[in-house]
Protein backbone atom coordinates (compact mmCIF):
# COMPACT_ATOMS: atom_id res chain seq x y z
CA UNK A 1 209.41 86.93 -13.69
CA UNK A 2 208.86 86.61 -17.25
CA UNK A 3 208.64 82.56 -17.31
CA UNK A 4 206.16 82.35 -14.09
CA UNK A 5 204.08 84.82 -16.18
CA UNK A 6 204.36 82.62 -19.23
CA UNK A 7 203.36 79.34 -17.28
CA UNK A 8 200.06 81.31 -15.39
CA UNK A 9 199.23 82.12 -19.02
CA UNK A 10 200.01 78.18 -20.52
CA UNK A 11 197.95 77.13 -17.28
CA UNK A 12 194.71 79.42 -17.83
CA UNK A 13 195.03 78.62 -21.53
CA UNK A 14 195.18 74.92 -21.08
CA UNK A 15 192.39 74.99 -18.71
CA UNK A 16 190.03 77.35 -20.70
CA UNK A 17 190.67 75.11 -23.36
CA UNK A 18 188.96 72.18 -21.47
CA UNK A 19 186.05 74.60 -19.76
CA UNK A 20 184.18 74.04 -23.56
CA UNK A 21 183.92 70.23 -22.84
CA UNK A 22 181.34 67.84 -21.33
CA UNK A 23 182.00 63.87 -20.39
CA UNK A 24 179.76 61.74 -19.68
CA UNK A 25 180.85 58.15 -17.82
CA UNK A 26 179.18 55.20 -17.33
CA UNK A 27 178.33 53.81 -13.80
CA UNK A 28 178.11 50.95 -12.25
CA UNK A 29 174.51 49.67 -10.74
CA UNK A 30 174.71 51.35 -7.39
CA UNK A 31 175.74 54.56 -9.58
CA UNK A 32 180.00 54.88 -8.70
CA UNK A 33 181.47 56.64 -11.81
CA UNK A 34 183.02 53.91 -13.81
CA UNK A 35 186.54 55.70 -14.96
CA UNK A 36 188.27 52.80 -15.72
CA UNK A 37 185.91 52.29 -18.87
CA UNK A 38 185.39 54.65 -21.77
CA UNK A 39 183.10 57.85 -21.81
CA UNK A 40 181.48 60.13 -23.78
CA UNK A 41 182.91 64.08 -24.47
CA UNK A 42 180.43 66.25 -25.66
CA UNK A 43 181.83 69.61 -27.82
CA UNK A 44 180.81 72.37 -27.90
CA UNK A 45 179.19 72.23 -31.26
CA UNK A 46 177.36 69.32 -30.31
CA UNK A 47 179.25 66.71 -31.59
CA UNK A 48 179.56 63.38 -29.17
CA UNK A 49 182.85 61.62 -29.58
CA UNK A 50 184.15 58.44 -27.83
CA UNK A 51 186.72 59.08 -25.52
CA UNK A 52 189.14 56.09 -24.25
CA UNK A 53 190.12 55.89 -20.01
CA UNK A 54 193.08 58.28 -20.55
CA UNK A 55 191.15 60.88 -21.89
CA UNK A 56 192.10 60.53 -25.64
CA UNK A 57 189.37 60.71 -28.46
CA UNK A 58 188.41 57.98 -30.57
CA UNK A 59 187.74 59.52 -34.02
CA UNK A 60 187.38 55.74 -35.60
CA UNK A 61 184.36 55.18 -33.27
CA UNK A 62 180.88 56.17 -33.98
CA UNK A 63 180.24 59.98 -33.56
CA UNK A 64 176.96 61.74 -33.05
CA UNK A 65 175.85 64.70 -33.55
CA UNK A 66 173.25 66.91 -31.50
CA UNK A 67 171.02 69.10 -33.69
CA UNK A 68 168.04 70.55 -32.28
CA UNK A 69 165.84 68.09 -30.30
CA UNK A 70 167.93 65.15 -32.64
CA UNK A 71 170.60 63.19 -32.33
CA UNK A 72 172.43 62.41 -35.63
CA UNK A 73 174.98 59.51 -36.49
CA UNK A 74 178.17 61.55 -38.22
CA UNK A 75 180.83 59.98 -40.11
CA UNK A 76 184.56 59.84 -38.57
CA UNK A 77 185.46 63.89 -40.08
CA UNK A 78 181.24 64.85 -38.19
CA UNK A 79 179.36 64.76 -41.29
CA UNK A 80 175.97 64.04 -40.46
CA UNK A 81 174.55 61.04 -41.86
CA UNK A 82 170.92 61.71 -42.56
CA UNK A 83 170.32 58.05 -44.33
CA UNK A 84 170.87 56.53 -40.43
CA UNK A 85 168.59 56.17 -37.81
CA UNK A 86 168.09 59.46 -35.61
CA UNK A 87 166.78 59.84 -32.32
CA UNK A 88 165.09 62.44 -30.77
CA UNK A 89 165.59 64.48 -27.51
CA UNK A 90 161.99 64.40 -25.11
């Protein structure tokens, strides 16, 4: 009884863990999710990180950051690197 109890738990954990996550994939031209190529997760703070096929982050990529209406470059520990172009949210 104990270890079903303690896998429900790991398996509600695990998946809360996820629930504070976004992705966002690219698409091919008629608009079929492209999972075979990487993505975008977006944290819960905000911060955009590059995210390979399998699911794992990509710290050494460029990061961003979302701020307000702006989106910021961020170095590879999410810094934000005000001497780089920004863009802003409409």
């Amino acid at each position: 009884m104990k270890l079903s109890l303690k896998v429900t738990f790991f398996w509600l954990f695990s998946l809360c863990a996820q629930a504070d996550e976004e992705r966002i994939y690219q698409t091919n031209s008629i608009g079929n999710i492209q999972y075979n190529k990487s993505s975008h997760t977006i944290q819960e703070n905000g911060r955009i990180i590059v995210t390979d096929p399998i699911g794992n982050k990509q710290y050494d990529k460029q990061q961003y950051q979302i701020k307000g209406d702006k989106v910021y470059q961020t170095d590879s520990v999410g810094d934000i690197q005000y001497n780089k172009p920004q863009q802003k949210i409409k």
